[in-house]
C-alpha atoms as a PDB file:
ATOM      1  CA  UNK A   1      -4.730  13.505  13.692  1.00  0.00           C
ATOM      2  CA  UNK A   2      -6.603  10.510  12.519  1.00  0.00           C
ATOM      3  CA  UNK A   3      -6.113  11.417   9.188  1.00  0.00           C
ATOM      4  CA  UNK A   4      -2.632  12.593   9.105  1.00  0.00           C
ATOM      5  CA  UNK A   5      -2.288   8.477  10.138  1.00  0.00           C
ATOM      6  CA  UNK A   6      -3.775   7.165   7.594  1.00  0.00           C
ATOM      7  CA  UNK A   7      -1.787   9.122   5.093  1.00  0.00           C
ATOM      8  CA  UNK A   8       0.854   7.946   6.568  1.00  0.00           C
ATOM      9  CA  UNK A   9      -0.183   4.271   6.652  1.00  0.00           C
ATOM     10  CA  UNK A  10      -0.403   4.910   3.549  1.00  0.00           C
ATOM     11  CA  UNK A  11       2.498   5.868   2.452  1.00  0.00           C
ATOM     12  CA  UNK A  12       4.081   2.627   4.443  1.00  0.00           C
ATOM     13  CA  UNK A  13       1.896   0.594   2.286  1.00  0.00           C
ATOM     14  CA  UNK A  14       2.897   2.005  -0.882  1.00  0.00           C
ATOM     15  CA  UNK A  15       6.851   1.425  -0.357  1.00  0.00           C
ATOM     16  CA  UNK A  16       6.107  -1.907   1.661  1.00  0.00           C
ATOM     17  CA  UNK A  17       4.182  -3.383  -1.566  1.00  0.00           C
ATOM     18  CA  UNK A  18       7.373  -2.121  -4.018  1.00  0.00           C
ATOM     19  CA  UNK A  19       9.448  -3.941  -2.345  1.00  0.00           C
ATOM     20  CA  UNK A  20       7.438  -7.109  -2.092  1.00  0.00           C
ATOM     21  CA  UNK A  21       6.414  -7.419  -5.784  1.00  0.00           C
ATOM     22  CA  UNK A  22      10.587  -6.769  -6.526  1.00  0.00           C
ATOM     23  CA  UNK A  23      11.939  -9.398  -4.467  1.00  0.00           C
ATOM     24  CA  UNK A  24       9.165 -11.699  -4.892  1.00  0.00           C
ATOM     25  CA  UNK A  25       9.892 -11.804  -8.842  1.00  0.00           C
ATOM     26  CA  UNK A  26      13.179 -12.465  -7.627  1.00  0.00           C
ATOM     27  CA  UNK A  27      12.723 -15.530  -5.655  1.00  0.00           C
ATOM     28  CA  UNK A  28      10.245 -16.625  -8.466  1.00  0.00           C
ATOM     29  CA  UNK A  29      13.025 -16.679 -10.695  1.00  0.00           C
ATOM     30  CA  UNK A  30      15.637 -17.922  -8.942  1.00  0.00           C
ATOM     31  CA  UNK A  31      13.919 -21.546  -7.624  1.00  0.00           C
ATOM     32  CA  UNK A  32      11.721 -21.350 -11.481  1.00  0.00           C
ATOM     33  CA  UNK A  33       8.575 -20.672  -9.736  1.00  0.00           C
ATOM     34  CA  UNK A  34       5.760 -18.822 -11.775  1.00  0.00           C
ATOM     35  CA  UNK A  35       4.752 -15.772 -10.736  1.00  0.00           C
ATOM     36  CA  UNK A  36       1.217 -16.433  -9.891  1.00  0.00           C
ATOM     37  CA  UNK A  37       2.048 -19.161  -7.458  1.00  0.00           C
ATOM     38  CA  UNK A  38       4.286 -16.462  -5.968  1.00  0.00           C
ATOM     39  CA  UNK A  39       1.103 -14.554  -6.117  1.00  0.00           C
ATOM     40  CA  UNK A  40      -1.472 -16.608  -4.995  1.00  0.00           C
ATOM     41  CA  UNK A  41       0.921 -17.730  -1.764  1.00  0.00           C
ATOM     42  CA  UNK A  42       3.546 -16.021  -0.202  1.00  0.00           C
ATOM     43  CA  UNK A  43       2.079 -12.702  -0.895  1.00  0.00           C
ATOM     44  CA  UNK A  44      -2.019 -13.704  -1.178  1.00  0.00           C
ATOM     45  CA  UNK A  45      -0.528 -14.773   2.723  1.00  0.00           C
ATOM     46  CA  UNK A  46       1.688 -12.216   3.700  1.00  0.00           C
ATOM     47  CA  UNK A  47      -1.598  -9.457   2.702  1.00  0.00           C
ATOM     48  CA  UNK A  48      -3.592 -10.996   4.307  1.00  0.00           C
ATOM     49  CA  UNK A  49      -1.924 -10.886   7.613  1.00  0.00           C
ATOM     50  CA  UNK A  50      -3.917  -7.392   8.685  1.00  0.00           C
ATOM     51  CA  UNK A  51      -7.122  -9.509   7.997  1.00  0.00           C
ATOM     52  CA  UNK A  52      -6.163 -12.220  10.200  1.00  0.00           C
ATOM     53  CA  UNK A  53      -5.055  -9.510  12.708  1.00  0.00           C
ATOM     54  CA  UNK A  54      -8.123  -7.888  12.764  1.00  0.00           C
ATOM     55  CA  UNK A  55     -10.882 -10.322  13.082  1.00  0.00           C
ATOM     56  CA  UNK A  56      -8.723 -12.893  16.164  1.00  0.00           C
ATOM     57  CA  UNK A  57      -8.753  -9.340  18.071  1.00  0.00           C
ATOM     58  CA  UNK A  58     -12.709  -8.784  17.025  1.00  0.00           C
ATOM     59  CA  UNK A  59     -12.998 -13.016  17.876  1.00  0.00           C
ATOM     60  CA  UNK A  60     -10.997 -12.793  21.212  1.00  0.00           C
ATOM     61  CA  UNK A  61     -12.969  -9.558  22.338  1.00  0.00           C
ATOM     62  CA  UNK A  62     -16.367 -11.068  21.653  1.00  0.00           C
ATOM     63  CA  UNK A  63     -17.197  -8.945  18.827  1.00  0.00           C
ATOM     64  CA  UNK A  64     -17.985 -11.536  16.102  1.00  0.00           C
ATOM     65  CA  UNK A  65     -19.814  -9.560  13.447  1.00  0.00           C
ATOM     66  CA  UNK A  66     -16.453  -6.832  13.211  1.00  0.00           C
ATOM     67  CA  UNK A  67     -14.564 -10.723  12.704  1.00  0.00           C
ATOM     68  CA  UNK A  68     -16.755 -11.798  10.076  1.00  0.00           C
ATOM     69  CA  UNK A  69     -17.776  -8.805   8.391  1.00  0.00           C
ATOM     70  CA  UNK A  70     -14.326  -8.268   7.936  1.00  0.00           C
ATOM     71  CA  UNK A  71     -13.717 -11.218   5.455  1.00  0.00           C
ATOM     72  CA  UNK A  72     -16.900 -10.661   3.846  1.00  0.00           C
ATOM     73  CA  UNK A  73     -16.296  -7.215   3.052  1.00  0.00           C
ATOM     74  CA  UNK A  74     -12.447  -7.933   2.076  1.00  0.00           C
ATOM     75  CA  UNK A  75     -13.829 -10.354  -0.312  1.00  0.00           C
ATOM     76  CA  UNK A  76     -16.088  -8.483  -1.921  1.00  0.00           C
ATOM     77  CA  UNK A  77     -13.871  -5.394  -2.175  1.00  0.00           C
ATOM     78  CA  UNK A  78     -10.732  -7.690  -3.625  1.00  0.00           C
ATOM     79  CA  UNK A  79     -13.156  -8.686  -6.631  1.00  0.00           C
ATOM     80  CA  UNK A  80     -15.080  -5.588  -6.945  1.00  0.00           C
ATOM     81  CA  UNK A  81     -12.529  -2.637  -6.312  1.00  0.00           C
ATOM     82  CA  UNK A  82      -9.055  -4.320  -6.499  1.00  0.00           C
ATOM     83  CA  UNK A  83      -9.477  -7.053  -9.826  1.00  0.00           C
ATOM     84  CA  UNK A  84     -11.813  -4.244 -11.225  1.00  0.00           C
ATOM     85  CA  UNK A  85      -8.954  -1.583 -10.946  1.00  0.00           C
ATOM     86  CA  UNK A  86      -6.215  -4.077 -12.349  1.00  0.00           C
ATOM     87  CA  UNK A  87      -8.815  -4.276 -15.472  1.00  0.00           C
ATOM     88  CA  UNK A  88      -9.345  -0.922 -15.732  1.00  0.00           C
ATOM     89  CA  UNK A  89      -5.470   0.320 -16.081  1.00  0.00           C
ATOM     90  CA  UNK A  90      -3.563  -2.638 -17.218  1.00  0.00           C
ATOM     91  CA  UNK A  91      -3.290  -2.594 -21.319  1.00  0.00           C
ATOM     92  CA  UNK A  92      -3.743  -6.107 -23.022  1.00  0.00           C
ATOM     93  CA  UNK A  93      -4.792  -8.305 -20.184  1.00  0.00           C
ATOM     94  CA  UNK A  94      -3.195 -12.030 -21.601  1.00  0.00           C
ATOM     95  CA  UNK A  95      -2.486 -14.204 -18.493  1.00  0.00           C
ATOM     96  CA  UNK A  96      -0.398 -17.437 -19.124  1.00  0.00           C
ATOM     97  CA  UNK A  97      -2.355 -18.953 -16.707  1.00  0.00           C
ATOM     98  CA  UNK A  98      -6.008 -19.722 -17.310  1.00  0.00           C
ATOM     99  CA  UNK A  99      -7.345 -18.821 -14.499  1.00  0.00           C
ATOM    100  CA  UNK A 100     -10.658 -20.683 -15.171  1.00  0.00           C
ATOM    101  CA  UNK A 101      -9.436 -24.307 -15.621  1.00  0.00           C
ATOM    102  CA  UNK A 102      -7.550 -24.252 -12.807  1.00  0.00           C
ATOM    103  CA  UNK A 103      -7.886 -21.505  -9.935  1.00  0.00           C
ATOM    104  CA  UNK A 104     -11.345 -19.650 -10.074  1.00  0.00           C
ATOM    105  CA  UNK A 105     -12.953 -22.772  -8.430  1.00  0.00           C
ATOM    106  CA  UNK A 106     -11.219 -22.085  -5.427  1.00  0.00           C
ATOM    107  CA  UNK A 107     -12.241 -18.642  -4.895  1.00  0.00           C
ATOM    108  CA  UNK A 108     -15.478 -20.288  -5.010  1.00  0.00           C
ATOM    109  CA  UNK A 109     -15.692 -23.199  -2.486  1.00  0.00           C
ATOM    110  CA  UNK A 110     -14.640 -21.896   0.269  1.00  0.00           C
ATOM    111  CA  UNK A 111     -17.513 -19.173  -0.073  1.00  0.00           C
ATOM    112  CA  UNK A 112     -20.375 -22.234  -0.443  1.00  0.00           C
ATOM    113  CA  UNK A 113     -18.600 -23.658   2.008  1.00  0.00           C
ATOM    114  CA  UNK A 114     -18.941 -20.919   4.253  1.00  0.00           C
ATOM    115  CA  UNK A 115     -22.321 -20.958   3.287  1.00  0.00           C
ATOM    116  CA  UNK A 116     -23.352 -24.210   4.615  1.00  0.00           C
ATOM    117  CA  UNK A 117     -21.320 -23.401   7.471  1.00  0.00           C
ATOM    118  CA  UNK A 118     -23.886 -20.781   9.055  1.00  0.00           C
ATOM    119  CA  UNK A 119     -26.743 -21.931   8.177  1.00  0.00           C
ATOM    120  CA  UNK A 120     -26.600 -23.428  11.845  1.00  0.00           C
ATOM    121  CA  UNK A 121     -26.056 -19.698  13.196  1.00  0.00           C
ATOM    122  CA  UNK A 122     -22.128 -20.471  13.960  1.00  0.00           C
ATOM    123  CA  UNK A 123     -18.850 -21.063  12.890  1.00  0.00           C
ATOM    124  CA  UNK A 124     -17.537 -23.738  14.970  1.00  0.00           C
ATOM    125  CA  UNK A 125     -14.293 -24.287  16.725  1.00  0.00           C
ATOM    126  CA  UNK A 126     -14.838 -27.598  13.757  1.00  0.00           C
ATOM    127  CA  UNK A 127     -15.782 -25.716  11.093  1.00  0.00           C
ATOM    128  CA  UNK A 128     -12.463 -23.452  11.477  1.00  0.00           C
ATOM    129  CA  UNK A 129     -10.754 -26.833  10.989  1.00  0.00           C
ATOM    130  CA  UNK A 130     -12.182 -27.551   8.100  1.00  0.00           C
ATOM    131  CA  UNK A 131     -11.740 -24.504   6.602  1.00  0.00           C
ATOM    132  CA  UNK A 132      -7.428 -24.461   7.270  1.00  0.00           C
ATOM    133  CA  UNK A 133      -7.892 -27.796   6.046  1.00  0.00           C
ATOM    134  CA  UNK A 134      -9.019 -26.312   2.567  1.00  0.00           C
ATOM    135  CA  UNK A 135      -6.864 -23.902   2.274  1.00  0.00           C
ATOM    136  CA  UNK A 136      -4.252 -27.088   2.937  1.00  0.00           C
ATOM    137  CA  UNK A 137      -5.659 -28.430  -0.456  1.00  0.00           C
ATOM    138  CA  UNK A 138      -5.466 -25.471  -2.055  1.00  0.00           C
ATOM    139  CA  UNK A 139      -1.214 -24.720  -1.121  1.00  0.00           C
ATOM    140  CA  UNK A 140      -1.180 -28.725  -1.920  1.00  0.00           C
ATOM    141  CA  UNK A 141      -3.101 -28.218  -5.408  1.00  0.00           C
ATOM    142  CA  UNK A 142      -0.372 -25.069  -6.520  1.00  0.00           C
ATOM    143  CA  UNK A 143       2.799 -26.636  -5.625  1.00  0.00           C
ATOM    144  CA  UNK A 144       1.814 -29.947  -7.403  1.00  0.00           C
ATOM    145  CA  UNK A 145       0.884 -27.940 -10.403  1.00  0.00           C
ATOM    146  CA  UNK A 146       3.925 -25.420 -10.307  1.00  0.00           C
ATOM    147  CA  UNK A 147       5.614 -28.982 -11.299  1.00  0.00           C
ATOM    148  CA  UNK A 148       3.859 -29.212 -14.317  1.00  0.00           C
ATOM    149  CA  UNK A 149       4.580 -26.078 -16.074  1.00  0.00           C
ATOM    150  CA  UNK A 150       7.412 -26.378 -18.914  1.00  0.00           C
ATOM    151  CA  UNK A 151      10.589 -25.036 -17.985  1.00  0.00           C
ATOM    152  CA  UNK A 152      11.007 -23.147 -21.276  1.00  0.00           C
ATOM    153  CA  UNK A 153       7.342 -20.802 -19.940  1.00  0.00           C
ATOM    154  CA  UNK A 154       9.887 -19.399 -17.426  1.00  0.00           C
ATOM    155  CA  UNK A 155      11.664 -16.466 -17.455  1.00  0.00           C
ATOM    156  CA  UNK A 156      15.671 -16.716 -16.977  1.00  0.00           C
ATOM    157  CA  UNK A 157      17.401 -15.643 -14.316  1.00  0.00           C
ATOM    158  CA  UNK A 158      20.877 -14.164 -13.770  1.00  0.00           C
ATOM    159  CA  UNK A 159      22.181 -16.130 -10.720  1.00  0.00           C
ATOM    160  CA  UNK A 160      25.048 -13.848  -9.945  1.00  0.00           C
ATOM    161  CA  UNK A 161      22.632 -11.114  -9.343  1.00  0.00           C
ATOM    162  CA  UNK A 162      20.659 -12.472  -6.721  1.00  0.00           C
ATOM    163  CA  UNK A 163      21.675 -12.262  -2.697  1.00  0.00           C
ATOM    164  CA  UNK A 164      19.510 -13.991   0.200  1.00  0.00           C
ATOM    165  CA  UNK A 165      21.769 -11.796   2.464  1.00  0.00           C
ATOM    166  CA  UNK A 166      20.174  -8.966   0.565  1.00  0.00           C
ATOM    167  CA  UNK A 167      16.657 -10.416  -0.538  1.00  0.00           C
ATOM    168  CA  UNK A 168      16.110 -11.656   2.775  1.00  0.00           C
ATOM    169  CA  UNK A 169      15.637  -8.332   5.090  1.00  0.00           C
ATOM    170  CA  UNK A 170      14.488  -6.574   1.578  1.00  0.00           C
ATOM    171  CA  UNK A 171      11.520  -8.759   1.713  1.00  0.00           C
ATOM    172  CA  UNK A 172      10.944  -8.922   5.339  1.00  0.00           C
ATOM    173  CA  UNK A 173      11.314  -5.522   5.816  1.00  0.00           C
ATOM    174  CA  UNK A 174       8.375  -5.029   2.999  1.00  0.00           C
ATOM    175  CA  UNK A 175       6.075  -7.293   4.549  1.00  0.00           C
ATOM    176  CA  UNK A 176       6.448  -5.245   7.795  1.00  0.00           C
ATOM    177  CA  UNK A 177       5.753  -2.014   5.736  1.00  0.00           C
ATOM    178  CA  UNK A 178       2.675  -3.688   4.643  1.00  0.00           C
ATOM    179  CA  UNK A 179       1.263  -5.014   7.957  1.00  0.00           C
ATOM    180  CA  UNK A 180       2.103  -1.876   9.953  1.00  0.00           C
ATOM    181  CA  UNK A 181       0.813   0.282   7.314  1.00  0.00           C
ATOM    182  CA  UNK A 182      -2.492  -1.749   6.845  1.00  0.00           C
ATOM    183  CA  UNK A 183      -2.284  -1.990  11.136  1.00  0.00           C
ATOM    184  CA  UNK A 184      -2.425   2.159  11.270  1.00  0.00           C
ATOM    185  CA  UNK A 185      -4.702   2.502   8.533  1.00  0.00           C
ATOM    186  CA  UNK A 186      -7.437   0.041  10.412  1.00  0.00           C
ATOM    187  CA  UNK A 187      -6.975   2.006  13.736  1.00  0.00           C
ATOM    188  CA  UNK A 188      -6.895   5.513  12.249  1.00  0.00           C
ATOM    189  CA  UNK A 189     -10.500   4.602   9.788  1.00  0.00           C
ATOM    190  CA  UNK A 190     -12.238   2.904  12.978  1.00  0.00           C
ATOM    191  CA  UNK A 191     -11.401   5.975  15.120  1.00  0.00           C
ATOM    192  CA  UNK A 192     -12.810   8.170  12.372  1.00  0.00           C
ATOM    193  CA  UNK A 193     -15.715   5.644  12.028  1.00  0.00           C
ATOM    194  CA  UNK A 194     -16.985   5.488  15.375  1.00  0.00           C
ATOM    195  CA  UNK A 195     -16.671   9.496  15.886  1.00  0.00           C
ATOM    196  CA  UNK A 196     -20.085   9.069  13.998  1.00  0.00           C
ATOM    197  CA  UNK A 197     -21.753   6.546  15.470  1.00  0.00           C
ATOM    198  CA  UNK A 198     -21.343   3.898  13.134  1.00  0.00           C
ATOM    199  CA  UNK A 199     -22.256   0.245  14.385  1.00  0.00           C
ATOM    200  CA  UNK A 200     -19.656  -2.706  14.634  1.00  0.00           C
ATOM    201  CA  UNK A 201     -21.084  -4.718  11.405  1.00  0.00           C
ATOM    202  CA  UNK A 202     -20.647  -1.622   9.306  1.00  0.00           C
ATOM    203  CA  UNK A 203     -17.286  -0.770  10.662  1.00  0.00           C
ATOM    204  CA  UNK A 204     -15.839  -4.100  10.077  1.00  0.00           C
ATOM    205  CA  UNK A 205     -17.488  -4.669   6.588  1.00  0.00           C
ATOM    206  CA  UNK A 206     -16.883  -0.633   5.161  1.00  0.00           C
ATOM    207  CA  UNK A 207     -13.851   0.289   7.408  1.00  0.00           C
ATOM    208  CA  UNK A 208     -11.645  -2.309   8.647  1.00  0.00           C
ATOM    209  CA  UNK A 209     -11.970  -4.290   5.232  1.00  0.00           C
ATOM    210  CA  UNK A 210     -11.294  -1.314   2.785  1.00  0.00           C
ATOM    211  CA  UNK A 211      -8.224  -0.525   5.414  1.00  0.00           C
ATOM    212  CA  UNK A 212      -7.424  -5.015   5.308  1.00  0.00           C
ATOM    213  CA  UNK A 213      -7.864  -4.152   1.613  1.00  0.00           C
ATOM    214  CA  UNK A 214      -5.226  -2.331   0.760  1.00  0.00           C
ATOM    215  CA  UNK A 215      -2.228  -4.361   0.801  1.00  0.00           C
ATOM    216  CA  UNK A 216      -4.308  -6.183  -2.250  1.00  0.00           C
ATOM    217  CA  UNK A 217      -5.023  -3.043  -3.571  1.00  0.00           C
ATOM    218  CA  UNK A 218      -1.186  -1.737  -3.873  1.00  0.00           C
ATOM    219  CA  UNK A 219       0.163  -5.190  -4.512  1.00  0.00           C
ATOM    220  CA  UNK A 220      -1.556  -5.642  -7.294  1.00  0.00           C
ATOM    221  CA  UNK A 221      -1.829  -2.478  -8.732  1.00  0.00           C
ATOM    222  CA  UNK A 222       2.023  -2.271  -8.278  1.00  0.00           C
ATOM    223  CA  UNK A 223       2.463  -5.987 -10.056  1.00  0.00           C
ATOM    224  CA  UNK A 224      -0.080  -4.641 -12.766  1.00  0.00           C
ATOM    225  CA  UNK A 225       2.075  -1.789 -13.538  1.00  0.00           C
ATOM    226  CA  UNK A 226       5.295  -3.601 -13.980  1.00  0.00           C
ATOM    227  CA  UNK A 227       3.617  -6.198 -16.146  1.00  0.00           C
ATOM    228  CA  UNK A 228       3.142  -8.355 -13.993  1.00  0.00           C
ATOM    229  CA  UNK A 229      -0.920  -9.201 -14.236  1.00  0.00           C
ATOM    230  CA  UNK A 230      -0.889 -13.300 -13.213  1.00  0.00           C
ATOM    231  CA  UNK A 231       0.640 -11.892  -9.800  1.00  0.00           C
ATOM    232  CA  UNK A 232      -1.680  -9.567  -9.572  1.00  0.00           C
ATOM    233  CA  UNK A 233      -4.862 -11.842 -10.075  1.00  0.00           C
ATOM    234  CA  UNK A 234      -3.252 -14.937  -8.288  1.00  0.00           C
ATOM    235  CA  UNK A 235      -2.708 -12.212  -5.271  1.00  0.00           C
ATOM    236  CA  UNK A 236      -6.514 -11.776  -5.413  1.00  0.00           C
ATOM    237  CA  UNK A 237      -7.178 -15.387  -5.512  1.00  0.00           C
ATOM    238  CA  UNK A 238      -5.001 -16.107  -3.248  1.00  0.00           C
ATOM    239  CA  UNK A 239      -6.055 -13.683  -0.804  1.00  0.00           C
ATOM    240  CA  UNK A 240      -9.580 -14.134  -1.066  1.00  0.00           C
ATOM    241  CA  UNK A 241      -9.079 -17.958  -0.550  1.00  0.00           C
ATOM    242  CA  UNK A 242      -6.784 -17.026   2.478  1.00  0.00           C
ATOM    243  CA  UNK A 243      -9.614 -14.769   4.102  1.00  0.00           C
ATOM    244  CA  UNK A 244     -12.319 -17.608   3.698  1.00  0.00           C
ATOM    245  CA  UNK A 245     -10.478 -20.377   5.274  1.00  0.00           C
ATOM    246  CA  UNK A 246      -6.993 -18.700   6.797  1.00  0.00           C
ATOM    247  CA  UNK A 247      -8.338 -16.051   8.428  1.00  0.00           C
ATOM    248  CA  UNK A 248     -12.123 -16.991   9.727  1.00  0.00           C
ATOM    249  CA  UNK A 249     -10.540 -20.234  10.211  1.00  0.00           C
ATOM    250  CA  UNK A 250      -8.107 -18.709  13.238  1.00  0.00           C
ATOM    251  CA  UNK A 251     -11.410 -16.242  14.593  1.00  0.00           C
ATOM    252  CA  UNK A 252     -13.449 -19.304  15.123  1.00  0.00           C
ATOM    253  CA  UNK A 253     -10.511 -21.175  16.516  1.00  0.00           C
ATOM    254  CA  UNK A 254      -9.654 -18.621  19.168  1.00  0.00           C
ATOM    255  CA  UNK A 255     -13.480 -18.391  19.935  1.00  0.00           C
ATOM    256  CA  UNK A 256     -16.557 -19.958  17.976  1.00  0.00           C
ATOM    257  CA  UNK A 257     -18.142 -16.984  16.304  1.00  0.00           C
ATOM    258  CA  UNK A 258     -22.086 -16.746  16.341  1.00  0.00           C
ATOM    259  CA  UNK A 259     -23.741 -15.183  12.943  1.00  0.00           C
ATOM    260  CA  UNK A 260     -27.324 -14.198  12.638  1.00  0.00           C
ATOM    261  CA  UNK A 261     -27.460 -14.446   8.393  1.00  0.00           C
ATOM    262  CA  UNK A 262     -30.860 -13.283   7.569  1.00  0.00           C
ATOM    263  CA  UNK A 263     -29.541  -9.715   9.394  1.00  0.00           C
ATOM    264  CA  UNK A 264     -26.905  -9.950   6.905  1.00  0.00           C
ATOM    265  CA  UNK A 265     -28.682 -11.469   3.645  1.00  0.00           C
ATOM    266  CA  UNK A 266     -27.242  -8.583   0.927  1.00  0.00           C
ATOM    267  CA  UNK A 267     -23.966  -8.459   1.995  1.00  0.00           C
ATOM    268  CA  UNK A 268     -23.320 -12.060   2.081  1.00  0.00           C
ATOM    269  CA  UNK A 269     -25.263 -12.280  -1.434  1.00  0.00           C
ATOM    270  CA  UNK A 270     -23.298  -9.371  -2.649  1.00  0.00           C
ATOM    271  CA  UNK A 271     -19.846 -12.044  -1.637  1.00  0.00           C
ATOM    272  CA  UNK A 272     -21.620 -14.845  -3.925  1.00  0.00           C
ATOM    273  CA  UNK A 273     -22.327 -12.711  -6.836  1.00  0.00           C
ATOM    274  CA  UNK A 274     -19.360 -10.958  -7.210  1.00  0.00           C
ATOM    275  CA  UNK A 275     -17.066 -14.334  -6.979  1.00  0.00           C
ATOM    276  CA  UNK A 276     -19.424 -15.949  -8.998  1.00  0.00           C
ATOM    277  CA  UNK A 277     -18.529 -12.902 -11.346  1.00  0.00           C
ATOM    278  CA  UNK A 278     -15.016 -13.789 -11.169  1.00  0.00           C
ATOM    279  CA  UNK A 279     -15.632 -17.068 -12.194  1.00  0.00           C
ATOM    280  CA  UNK A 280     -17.519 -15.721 -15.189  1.00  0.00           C
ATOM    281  CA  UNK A 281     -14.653 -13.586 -16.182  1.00  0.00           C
ATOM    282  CA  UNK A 282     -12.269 -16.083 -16.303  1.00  0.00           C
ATOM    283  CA  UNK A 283     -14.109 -18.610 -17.619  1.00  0.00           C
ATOM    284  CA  UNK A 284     -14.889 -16.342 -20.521  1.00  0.00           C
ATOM    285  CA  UNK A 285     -10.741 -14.352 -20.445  1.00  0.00           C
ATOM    286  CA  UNK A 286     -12.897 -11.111 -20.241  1.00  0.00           C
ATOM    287  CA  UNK A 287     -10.018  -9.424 -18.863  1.00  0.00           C
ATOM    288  CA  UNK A 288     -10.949  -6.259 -20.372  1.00  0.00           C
ATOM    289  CA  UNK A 289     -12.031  -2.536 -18.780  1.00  0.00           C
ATOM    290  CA  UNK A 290     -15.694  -3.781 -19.372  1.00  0.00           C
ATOM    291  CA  UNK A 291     -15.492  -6.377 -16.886  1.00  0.00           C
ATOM    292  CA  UNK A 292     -13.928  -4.151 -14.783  1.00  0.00           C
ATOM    293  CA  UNK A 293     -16.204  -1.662 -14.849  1.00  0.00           C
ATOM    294  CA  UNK A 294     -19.260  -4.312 -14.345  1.00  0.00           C
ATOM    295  CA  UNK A 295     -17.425  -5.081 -11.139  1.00  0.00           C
ATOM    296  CA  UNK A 296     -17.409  -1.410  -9.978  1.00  0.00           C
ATOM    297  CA  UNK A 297     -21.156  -1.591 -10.491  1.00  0.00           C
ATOM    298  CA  UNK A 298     -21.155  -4.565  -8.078  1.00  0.00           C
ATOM    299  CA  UNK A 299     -19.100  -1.941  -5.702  1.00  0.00           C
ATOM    300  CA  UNK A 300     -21.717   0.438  -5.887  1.00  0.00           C
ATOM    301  CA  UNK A 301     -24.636  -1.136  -5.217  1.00  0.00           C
ATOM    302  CA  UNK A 302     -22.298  -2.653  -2.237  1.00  0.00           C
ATOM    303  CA  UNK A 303     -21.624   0.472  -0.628  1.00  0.00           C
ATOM    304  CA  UNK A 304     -24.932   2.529  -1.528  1.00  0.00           C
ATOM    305  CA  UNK A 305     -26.776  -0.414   0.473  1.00  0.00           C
ATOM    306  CA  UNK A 306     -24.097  -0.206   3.049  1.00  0.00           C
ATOM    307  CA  UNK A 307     -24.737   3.510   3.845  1.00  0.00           C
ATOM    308  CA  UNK A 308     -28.190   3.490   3.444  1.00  0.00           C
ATOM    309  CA  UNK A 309     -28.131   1.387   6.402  1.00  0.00           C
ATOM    310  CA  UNK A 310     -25.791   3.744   8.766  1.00  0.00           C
END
C-alpha cells in the first residue's frame, strides 16, 4: 500500500509543478519580473514548504538529526541530482542571468554559516535568528536587483489574457498539489524505510530529503523543458538558500536542535563540496551535460557512503 502512495504522490506532484511553472511565468510577465526571481522566491519558497514541514515535526518531537539531516540531504540532492538532471536534458544551457556574479554566493554562505554554527554542538534558538535574518538579505538583495534589469530583457505580455480570478486558485491550487504530494510521498518512503530497520539520520538524509526533493526535482525539470532554465536554476538556488536559513531556521526556533558533527563529518563535507561545485560551474557557465554528470558522481559517492552505513 505504501507504494501505491507514493505513486500517487507522485502523480500530485507532477500536475501540482505544471501548474506552478504556467502561472508563475504569468505573474512574471504581467508585473515585468524575470523569471529567475520568480524562481529563486515564490517557488524556491513554496517547494520548500515539505522541508520546513518535515524537520519543525522532527524539531517539535525531539528528533533533531531527522530535522537536520533533512536540509543537509535536500541540499546536496538539489545540486547533485536535480541541477545535474536540468544539465543533462536541457539543449544549449545560456542563462541571461550570470549566476556567478550575482547568486552562487548565496548558496554558499548560509552553508559556512551553518558551519560555524555547530561547531558549538547546537543550533540555537539565536542562531535560527540569524539565519531568517539571511535569508532577509537575500529576498532584500533580488528585489533590489529585479530593479536593475532593462525593461527591453523582458518578455511582453498580453494584458487581456491574464485573470487573477483565474491565476489566483490556478496557482494555489498547484502549490497544494505540490505540498500534499511531497506530504504523502515523505510518509509513504519513511513507512517503507523503517520496515527495515533503518535509523533516524539515514531516514531523514536518504528518505525524507529525496521525498522534500521532489518538488525541486519536477519544478525544474518541468521549467527546463519549456525553456525555461534561469527558473529552473534560480528554483535550486533559491531553495537551497531557503532550506539553510528558512527551514533550520523555524526547527531551531520551535526547539534548539543539538548536532554531534564529527558523527556526521562526510555528509556535511559532501554539502560543502557539492555547493562549492555549483559555484565552480557558474563561475566558469559550464552548463553543459559534463558538469552534470560530475555532479551525479558527487551523488554516488553520496549515497554508496550512505548505504554502506545502514
Amino acid at each position: 500500500m505504501d507504494f501505491v502512495f507514493f505513486i500517487i504522490a507522485m502523480a500530485m506532484l507532477i500536475w501540482g509543478a505544471d501548474l506552478l511553472i504556467d502561472q508563475s511565468e504569468r505573474i512574471a510577465l504581467k508585473f515585468k519580473i524575470p523569471e529567475f526571481i520568480i524562481g529563486a522566491t515564490l517557488i524556491a519558497l513554496g517547494t520548500s514548504l515539505p522541508e520546513m514541514a518535515a524537520s519543525i515535526v522532527a524539531s517539535m518531537d525531539g528528533k533533531p538529526d531527522i530535522a537536520i539531516a533533512n536540509v543537509i540531504g535536500s541540499n546536496v540532492l538539489n545540486i547533485t541530482l536535480v541541477l545535474a538532471t536540468v544539465f543533462i536534458i536541457s539543449k544549449n544551457i545560456n542563462p541571461a542571468r550570470d549566476f556567478f556574479a550575482k547568486d552562487s554566493t548565496w548558496a554558499l554562505v548560509p552553508v559556512l554559516v551553518f558551519i560555524l554554527m555547530i561547531l558549538d554542538g547546537i543550533i540555537s534558538r539565536f542562531d535560527a535568528t540569524l539565519l531568517l535574518l539571511l535569508m532577509g538579505a537575500y529576498l532584500i538583495f533580488l528585489i533590489q536587483d529585479a530593479k536593475n534589469i532593462p525593461e527591453e530583457d523582458l518578455e511582453d505580455f498580453d494584458e487581456k489574457t491574464f485573470s487573477w480570478a483565474k491565476t489566483i486558485p490556478i496557482l494555489f491550487g498547484g502549490f497544494l498539489l505540490v505540498i500534499i504530494g511531497a506530504h504523502f510521498t515523505v510518509d509513504s518512503a519513511s513507512s517503507i524505510a523503517r520496515t527495515f530497520g533503518i535509523s533516524e539520520w539515514i531516514i531523514g538524509i536518504i528518505m525524507i530529503s529525496l521525498g522534500t526533493s521532489m518538488p525541486e526535482l519536477v519544478v525544474s525539470i518541468t521549467a527546463s523543458m519549456k525553456g525555461k532554465v534561469d527558473m529552473a536554476i534560480g528554483n535550486i538556488i533559491g531553495s537551497n538558500m531557503a532550506n539553510t536559513t528558512v527551514v533550520l531556521g523555524a526547527a531551531a526556533l520551535v526547539n534548539p536542535m543539538p548536532i554531534n558533527a564529527s558523527i556526521y563529518l562526510f555528509d556535511i563535507a559532501t554539502m560543502i563540496v557539492a555547493t562549492l561545485l555549483l559555484v565552480f560551474i557558474t563561475a566558469n557557465k559550464l552548463y553543459n551535460k559534463s558538469a552534470g554528470i560530475s555532479l551525479i558522481i558527487i551523488l554516488g559517492l553520496f549515497l554508496n557512503n550512505t548505504l554502506q552505513s545502514i
